[in-house]
C-alpha atoms as a PDB file:
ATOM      1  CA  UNK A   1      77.940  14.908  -4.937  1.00  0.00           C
ATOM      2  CA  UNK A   2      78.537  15.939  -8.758  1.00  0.00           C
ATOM      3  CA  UNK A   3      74.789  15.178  -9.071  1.00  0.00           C
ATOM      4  CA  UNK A   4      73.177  17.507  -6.675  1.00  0.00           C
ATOM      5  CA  UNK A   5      74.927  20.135  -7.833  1.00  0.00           C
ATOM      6  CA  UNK A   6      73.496  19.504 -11.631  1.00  0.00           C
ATOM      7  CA  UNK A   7      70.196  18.752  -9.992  1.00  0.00           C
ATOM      8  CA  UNK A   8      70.144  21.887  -7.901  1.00  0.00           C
ATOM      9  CA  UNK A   9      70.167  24.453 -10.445  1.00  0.00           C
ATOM     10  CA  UNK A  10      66.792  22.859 -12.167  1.00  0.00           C
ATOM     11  CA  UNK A  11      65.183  21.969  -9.294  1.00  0.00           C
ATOM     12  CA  UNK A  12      65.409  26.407  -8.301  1.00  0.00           C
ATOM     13  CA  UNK A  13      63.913  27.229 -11.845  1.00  0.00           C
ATOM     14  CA  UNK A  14      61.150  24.833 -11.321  1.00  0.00           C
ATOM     15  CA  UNK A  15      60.271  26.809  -7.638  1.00  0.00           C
ATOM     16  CA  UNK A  16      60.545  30.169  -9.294  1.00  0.00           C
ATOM     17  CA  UNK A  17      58.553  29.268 -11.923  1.00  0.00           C
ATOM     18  CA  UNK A  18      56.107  27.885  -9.884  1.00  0.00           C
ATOM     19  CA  UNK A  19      56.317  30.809  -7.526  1.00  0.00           C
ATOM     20  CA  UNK A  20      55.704  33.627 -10.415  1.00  0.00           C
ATOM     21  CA  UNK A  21      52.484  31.221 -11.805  1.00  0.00           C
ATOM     22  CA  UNK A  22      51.295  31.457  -7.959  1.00  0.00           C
ATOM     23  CA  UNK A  23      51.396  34.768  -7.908  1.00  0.00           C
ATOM     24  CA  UNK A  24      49.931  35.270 -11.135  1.00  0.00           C
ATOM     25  CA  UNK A  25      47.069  32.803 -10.692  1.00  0.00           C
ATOM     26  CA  UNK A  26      46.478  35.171  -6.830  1.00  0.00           C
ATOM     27  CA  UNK A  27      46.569  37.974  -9.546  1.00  0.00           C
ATOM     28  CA  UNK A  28      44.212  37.014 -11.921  1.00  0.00           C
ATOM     29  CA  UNK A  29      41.796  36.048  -8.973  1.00  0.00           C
ATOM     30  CA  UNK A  30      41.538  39.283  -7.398  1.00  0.00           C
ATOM     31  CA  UNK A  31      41.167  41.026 -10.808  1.00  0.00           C
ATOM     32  CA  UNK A  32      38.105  38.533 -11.583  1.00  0.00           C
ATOM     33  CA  UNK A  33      36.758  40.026  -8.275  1.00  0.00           C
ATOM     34  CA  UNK A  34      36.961  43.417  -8.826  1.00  0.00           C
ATOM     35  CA  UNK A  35      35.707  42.746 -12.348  1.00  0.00           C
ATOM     36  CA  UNK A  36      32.964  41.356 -10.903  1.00  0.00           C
ATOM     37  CA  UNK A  37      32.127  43.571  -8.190  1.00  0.00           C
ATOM     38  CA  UNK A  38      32.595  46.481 -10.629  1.00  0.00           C
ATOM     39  CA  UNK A  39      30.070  45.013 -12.657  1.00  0.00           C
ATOM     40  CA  UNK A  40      27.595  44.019 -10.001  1.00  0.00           C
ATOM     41  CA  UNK A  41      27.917  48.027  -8.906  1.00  0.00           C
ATOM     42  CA  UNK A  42      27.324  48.740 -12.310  1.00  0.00           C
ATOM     43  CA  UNK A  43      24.157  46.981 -13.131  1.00  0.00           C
ATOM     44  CA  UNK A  44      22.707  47.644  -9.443  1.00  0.00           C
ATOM     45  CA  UNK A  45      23.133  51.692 -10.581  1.00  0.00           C
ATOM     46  CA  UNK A  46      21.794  51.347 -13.726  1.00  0.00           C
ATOM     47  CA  UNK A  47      18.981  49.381 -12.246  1.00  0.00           C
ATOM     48  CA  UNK A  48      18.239  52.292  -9.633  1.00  0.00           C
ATOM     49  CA  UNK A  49      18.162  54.794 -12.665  1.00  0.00           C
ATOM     50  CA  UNK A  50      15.810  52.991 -14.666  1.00  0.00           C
ATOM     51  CA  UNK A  51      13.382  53.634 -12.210  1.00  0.00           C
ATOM     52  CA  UNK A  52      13.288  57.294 -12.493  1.00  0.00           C
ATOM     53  CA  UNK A  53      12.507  56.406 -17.050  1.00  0.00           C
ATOM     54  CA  UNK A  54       9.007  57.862 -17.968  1.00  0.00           C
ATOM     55  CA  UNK A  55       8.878  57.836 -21.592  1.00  0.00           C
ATOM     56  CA  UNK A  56      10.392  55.831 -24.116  1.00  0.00           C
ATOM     57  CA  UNK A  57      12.957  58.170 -25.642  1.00  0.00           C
ATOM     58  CA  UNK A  58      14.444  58.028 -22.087  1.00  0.00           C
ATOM     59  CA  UNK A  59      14.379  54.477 -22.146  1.00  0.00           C
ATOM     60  CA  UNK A  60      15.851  54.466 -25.944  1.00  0.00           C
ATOM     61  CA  UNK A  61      18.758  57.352 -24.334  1.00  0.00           C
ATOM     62  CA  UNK A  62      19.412  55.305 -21.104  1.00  0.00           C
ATOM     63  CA  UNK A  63      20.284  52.411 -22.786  1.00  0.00           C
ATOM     64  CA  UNK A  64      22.216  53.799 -25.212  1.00  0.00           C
ATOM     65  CA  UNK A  65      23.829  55.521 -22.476  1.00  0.00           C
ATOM     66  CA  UNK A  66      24.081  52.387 -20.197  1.00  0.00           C
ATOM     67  CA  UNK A  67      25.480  50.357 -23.015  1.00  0.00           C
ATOM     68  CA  UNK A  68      28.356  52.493 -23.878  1.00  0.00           C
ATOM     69  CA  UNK A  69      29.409  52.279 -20.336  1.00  0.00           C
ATOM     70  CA  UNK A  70      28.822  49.255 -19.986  1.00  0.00           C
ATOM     71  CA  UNK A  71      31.440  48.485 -23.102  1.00  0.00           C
ATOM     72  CA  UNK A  72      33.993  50.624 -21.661  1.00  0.00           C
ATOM     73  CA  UNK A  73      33.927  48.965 -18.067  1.00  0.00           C
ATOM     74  CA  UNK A  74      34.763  45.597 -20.204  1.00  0.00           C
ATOM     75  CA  UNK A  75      37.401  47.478 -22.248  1.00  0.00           C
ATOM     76  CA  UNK A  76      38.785  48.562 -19.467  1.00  0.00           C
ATOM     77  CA  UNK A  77      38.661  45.241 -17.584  1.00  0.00           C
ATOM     78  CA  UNK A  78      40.332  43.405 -21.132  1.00  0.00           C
ATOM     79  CA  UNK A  79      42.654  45.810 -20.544  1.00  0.00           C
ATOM     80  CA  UNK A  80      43.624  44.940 -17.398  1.00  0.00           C
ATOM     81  CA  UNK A  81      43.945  41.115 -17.817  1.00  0.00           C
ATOM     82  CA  UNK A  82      46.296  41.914 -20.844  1.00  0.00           C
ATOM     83  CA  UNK A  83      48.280  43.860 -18.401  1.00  0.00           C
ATOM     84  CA  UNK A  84      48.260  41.238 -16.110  1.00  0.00           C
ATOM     85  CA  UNK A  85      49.079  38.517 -18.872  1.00  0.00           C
ATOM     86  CA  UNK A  86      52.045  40.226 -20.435  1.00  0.00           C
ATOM     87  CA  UNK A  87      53.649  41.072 -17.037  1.00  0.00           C
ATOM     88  CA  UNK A  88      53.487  37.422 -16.215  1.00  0.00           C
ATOM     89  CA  UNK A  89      55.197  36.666 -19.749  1.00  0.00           C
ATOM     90  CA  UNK A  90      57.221  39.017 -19.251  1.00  0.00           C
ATOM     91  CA  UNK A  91      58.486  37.876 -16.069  1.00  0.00           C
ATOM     92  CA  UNK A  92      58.573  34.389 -16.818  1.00  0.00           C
ATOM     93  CA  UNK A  93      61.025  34.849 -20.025  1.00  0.00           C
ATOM     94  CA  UNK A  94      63.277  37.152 -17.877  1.00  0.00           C
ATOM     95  CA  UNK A  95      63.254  34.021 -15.291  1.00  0.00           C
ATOM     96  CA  UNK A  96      63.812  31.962 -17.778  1.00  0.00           C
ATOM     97  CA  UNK A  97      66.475  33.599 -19.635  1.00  0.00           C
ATOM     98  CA  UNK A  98      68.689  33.867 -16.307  1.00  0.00           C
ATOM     99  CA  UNK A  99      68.904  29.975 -16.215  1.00  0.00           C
ATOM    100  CA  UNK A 100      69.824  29.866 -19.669  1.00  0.00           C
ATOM    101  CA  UNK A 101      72.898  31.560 -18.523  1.00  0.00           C
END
């Protein structure tokens, strides 16, 4: 009986644990595919305006325009995954703390 008991309280850290990398990994999915579909969006606009170009200081302005928010979509998308990656790290050390105890 004695060893159920000390095998109990291991056996619950491994299924939270394993719960809160779940949920993380479901996470880190759907933030790939809104990354993703932000970025398909993105290019399919940018496409669309570089239709309407008719010299080449437009085209030299567009894509200096294009690029710059292009780089801040991916900033903002790094940003987000960091987010996501110290929340999980976050949780998982609280988890992990309250076995310790």
């Amino acid at each position: 009986m004695t060893n159920n008991i000390d095998l109990q309280k291991p056996l619950e850290a491994v299924k939270t644990l394993m719960t809160l990398q779940a949920a993380t990994v479901s996470k880190s999915v759907e933030l790939q595919k809104q990354s993703g579909e932000e970025l398909a969006s993105f290019f399919k606009a940018e496409v669309e305006k570089a239709k309407e170009l008719k010299t080449p200081e437009d085209v030299v302005k567009f894509n200096v325009e294009a690029n710059k928010n292009l780089f801040e979509i991916l900033k903002a998308q790094g940003e987000a995954f960091t987010a996501l990656a110290t929340e999980a790290s976050q949780n998982a050390m609280n988890e992990i703390q309250k076995m310790a105890k």
